[in-house]
Protein backbone atom coordinates (compact mmCIF):
# COMPACT_ATOMS: atom_id res chain seq x y z
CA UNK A 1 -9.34 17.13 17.72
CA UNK A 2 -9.05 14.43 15.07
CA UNK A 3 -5.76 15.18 12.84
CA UNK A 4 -7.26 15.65 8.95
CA UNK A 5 -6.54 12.76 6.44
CA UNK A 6 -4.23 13.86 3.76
CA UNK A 7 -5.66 13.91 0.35
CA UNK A 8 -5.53 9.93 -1.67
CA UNK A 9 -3.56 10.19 -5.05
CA UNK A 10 -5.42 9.77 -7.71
CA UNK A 11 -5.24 6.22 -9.31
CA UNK A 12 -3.53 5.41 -12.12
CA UNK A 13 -4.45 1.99 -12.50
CA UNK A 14 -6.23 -0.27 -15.04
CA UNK A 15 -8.86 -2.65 -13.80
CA UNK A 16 -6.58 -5.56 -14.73
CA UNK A 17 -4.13 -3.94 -12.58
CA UNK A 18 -5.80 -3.02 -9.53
CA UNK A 19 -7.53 -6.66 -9.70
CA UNK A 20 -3.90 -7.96 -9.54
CA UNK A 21 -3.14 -5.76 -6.51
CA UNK A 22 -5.97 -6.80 -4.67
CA UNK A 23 -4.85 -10.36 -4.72
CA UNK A 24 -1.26 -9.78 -4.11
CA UNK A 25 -2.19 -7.16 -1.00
CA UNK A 26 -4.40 -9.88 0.49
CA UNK A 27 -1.53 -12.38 0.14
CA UNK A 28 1.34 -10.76 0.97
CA UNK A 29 0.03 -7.75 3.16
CA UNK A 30 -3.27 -7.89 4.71
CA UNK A 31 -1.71 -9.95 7.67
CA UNK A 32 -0.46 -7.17 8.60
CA UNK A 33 -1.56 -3.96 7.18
CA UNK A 34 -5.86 -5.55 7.27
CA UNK A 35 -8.31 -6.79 5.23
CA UNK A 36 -9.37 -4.61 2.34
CA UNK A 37 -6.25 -2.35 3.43
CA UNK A 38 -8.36 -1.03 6.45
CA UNK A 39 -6.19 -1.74 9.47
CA UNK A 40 -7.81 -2.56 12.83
CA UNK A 41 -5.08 0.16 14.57
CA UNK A 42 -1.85 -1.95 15.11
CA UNK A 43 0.08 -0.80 12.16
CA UNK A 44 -0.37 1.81 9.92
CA UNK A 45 -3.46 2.11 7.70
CA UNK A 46 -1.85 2.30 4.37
CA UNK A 47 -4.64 4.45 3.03
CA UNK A 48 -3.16 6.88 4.31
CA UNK A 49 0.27 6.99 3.60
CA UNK A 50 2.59 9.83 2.11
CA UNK A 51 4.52 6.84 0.46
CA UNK A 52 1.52 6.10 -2.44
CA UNK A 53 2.00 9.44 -3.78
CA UNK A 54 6.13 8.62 -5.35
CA UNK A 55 8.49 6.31 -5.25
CA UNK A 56 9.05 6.09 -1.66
CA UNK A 57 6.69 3.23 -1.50
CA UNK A 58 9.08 1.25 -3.44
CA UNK A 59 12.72 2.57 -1.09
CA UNK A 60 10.06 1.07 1.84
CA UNK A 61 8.47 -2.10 -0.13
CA UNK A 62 12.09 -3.12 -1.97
CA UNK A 63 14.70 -1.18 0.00
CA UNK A 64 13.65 -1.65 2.82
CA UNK A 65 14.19 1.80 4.82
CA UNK A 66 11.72 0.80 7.41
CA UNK A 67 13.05 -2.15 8.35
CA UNK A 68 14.52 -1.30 12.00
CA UNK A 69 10.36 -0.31 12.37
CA UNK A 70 9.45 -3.82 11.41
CA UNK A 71 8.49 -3.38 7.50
CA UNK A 72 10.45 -6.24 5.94
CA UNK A 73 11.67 -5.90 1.73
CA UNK A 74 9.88 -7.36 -0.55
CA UNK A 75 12.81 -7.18 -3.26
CA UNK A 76 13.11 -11.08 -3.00
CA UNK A 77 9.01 -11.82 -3.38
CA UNK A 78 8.00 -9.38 -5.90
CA UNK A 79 8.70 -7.23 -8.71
CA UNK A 80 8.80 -3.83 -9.14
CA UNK A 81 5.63 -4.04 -11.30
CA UNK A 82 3.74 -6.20 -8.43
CA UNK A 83 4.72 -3.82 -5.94
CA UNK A 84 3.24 -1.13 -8.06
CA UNK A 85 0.08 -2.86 -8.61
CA UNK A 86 -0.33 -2.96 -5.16
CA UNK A 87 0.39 0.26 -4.35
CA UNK A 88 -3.00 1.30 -7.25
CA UNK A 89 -5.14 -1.18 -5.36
CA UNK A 90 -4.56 0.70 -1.98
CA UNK A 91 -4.72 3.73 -4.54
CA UNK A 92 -8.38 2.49 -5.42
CA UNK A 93 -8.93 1.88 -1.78
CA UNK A 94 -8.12 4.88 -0.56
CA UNK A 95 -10.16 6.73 -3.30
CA UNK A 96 -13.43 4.37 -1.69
CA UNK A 97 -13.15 6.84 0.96
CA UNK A 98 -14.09 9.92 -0.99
């Protein structure tokens, strides 16, 4: 038995700012985390994660609490405010789903 998806938060983001999020999530994260934020398996799908609903996205994308699992800081690439417009363009994505 598949295990159910948890529910996306619901966006916050302008277009402006989910336009900038796409192009800093396919520079800085789709390597990793897939095209379009759909990831082939490897890693997690960020779609899906518990971190887009507070500000435990940013103690994983600029404090880097997951490091020891392989999720390097961003604190030294980008700002708070890019980090955040990433976080409403896999907001966006995630909503796609609905």
């Amino acid at each position: 038995m598949e295990a159910e998806l948890p529910e996306p938060p619901v966006g916050t983001g302008d277009k402006n700012q989910i336009a900038a999020g796409n192009m800093l999530f396919h520079r800085f994260c789709s390597s990793c985390h897939g095209d379009k934020a759909v990831s082939a398996g490897v890693l997690p799908d960020l779609r899906y994660s518990p971190a887009l609903q507070d500000d435990t996205w940013f103690d994983i994308t600029m404090k880097g609490v997951l490091k020891d699992n392989g999720m390097v800081s961003f604190q030294d690439q980008l700002s708070k405010e890019q980090l955040e417009n990433i976080r409403q363009y896999i907001i966006f994505r995630a909503n796609k789903l609905l």
